[in-house]
C-alpha atoms as a PDB file:
ATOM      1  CA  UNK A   1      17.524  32.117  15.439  1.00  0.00           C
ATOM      2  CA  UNK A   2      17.739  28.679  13.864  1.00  0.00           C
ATOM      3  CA  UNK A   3      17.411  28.011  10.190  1.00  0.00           C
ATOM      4  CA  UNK A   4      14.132  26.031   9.765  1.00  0.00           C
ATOM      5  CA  UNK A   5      12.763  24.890   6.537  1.00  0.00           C
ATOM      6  CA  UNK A   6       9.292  23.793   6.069  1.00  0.00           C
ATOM      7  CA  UNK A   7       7.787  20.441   5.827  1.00  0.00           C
ATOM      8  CA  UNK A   8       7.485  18.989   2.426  1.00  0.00           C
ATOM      9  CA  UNK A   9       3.720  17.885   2.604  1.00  0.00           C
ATOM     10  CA  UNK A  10       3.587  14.058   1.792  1.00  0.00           C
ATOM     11  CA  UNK A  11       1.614  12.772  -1.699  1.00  0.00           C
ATOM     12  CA  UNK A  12      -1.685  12.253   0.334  1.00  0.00           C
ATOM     13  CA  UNK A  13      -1.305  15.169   2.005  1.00  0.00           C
ATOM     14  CA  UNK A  14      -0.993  17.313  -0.934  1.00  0.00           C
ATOM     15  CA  UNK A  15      -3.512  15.258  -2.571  1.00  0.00           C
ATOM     16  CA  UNK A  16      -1.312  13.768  -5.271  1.00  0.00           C
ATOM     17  CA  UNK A  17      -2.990  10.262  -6.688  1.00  0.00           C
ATOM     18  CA  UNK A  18      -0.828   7.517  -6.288  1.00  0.00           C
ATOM     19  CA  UNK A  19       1.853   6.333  -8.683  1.00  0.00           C
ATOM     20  CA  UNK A  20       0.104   2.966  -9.533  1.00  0.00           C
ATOM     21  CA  UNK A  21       2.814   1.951 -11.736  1.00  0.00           C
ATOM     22  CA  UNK A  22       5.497   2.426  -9.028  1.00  0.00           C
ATOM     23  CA  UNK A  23       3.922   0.781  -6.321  1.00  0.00           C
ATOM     24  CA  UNK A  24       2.625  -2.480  -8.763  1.00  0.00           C
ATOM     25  CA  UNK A  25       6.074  -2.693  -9.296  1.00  0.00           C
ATOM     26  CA  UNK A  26       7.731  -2.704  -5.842  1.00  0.00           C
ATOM     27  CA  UNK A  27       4.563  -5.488  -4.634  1.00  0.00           C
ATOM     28  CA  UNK A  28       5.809  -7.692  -7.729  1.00  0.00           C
ATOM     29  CA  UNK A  29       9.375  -7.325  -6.071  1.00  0.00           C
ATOM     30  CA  UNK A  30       8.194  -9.463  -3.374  1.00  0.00           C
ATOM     31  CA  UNK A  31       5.226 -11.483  -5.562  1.00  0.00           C
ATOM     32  CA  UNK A  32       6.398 -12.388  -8.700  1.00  0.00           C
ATOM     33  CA  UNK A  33       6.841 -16.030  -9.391  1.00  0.00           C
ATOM     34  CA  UNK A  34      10.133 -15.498 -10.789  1.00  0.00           C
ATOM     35  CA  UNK A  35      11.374 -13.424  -8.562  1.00  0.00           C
ATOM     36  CA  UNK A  36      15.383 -13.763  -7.153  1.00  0.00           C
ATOM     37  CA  UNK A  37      16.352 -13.978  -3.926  1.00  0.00           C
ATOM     38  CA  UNK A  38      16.032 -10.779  -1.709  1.00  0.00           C
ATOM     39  CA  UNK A  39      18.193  -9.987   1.275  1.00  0.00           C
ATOM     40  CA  UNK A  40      16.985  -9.391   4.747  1.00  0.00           C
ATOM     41  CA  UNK A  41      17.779  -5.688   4.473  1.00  0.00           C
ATOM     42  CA  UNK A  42      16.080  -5.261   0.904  1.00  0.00           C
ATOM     43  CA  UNK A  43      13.109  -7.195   2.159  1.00  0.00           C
ATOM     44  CA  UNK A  44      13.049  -5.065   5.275  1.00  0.00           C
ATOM     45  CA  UNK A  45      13.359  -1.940   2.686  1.00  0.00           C
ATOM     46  CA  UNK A  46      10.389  -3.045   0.186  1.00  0.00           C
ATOM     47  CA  UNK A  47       8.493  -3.708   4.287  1.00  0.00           C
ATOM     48  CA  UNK A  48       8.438  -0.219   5.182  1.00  0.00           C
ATOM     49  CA  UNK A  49       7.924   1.090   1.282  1.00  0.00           C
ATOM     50  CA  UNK A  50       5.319  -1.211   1.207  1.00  0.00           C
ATOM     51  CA  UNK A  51       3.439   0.143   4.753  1.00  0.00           C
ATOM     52  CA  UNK A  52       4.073   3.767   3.164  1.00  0.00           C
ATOM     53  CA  UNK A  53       2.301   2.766   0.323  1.00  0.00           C
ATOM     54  CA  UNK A  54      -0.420   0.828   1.716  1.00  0.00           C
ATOM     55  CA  UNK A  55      -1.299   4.071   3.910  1.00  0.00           C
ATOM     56  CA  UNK A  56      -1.343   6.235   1.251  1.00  0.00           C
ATOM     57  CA  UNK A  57      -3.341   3.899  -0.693  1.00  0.00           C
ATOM     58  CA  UNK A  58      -5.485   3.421   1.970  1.00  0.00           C
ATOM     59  CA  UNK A  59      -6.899   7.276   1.971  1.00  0.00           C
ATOM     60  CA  UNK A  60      -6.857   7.181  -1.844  1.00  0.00           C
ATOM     61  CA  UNK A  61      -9.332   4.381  -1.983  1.00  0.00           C
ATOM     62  CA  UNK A  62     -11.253   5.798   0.879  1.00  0.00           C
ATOM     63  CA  UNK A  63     -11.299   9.461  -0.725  1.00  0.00           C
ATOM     64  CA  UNK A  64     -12.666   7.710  -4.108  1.00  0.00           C
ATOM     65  CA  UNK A  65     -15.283   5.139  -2.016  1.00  0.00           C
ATOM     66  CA  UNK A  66     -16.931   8.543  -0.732  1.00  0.00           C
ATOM     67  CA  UNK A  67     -18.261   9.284  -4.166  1.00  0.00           C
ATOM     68  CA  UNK A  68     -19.938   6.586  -4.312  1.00  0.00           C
ATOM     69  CA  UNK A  69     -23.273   5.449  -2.989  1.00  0.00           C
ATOM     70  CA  UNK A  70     -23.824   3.019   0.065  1.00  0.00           C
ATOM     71  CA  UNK A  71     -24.206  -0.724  -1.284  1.00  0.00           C
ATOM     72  CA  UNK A  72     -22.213  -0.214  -4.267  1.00  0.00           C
ATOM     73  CA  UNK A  73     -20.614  -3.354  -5.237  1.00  0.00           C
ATOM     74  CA  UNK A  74     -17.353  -1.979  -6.363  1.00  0.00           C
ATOM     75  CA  UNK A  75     -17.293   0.799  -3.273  1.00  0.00           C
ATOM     76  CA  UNK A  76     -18.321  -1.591  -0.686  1.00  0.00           C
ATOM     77  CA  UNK A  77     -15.368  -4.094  -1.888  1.00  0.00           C
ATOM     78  CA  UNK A  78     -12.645  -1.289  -2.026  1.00  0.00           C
ATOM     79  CA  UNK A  79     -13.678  -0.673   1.291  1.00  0.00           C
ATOM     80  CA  UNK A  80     -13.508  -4.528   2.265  1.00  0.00           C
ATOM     81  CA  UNK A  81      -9.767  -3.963   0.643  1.00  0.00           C
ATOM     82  CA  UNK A  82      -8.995  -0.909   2.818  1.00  0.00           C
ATOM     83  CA  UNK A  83      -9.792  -2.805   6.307  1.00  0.00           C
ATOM     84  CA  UNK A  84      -7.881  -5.779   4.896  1.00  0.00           C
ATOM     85  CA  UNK A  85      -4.712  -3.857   4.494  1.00  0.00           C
ATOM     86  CA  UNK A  86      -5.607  -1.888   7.400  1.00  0.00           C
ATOM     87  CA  UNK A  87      -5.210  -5.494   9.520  1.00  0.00           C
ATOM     88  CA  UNK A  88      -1.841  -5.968   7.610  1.00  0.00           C
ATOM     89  CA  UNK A  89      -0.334  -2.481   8.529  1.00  0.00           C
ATOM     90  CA  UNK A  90      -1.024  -4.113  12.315  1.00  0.00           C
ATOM     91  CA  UNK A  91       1.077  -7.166  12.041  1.00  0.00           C
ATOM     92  CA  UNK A  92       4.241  -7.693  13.022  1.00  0.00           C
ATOM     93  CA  UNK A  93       7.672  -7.099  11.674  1.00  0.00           C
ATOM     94  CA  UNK A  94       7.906 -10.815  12.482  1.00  0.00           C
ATOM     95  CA  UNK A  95      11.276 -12.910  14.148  1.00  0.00           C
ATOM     96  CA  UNK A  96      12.662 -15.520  11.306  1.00  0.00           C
ATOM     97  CA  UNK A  97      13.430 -14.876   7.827  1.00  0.00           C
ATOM     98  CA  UNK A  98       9.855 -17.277   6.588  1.00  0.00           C
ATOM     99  CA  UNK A  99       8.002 -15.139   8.966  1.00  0.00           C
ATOM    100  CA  UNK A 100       9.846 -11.483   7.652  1.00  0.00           C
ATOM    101  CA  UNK A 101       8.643 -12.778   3.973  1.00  0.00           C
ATOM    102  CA  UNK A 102       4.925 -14.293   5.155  1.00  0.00           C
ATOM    103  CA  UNK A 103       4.438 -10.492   6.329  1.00  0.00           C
ATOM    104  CA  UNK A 104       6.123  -8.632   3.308  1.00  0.00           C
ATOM    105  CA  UNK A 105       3.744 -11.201   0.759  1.00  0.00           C
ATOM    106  CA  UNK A 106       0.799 -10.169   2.997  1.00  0.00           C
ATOM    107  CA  UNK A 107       1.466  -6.671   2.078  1.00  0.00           C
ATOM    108  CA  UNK A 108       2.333  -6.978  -1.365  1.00  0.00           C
ATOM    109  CA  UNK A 109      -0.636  -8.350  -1.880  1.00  0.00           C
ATOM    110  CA  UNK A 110      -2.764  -5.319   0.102  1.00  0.00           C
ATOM    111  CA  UNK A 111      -0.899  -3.246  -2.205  1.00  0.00           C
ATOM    112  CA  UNK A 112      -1.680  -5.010  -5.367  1.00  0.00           C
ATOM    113  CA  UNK A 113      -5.622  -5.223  -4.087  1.00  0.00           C
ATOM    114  CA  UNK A 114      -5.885  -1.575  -3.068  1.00  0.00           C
ATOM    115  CA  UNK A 115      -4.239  -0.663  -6.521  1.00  0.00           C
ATOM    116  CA  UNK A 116      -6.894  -2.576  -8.233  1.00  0.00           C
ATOM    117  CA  UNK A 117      -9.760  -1.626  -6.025  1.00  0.00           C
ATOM    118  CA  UNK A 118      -8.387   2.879  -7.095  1.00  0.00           C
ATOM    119  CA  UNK A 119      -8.134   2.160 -10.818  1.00  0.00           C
ATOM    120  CA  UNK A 120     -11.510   0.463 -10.345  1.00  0.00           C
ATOM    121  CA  UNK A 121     -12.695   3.149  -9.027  1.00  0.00           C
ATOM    122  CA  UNK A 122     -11.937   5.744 -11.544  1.00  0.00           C
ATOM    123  CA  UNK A 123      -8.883   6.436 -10.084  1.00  0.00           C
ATOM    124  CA  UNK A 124      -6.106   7.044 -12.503  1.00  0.00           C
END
């Protein structure tokens, strides 16, 4: 009989809140004005962290929205976040090197926004 070890369940799945800190830091890789030159397979590296983060970020801000009532200002613009980045996980890896960076910004920023939108939300 084969040896098979269980799935680890992932941080949203186990219901672990994000680690702001970490993924502020891996957005500012991309966005930070100062920031030196990345190479296509970094970039394409912080790209798929990035979409992992942005999904678990996604059902963080969504789980924390729920608690609050309809027509909240601050729920109803995390929400307004979460469809946002929800667009962004949709695009395209993209062709050229201007158009690989276009969609990591994008992203970055999602992350950054969706990071905001959880600690506004009493997320910690």
């Amino acid at each position: 009989m084969p040896n098979r070890t269980a799935r680890q369940p992932a941080a949203a799945d186990r219901g672990d809140p994000p680690d702001i800190p970490t993924l502020r830091s891996t957005a500012d890789r991309i966005l930070a004005l100062d920031a030196k030159p990345i190479s296509p397979e970094d970039l394409e590296t912080l790209r798929i962290n990035m979409h992992g983060q942005l999904e678990l970020l996604i059902h963080a801000v969504q789980g924390l929205a729920a608690g609050f009532p309809k027509g909240d200002i601050p729920r109803e613009c995390a929400l307004a976040g979460v469809r946002e980045a929800g667009m962004r996980l949709r695009l395209g890896v993209g062709g050229s090197g201007p158009v690989r960076m276009s969609v990591s910004m994008k992203l970055a920023r999602s992350v950054v926004a969706l990071c905001d939108h959880y600690e506004n939300l009493g997320g910690r």
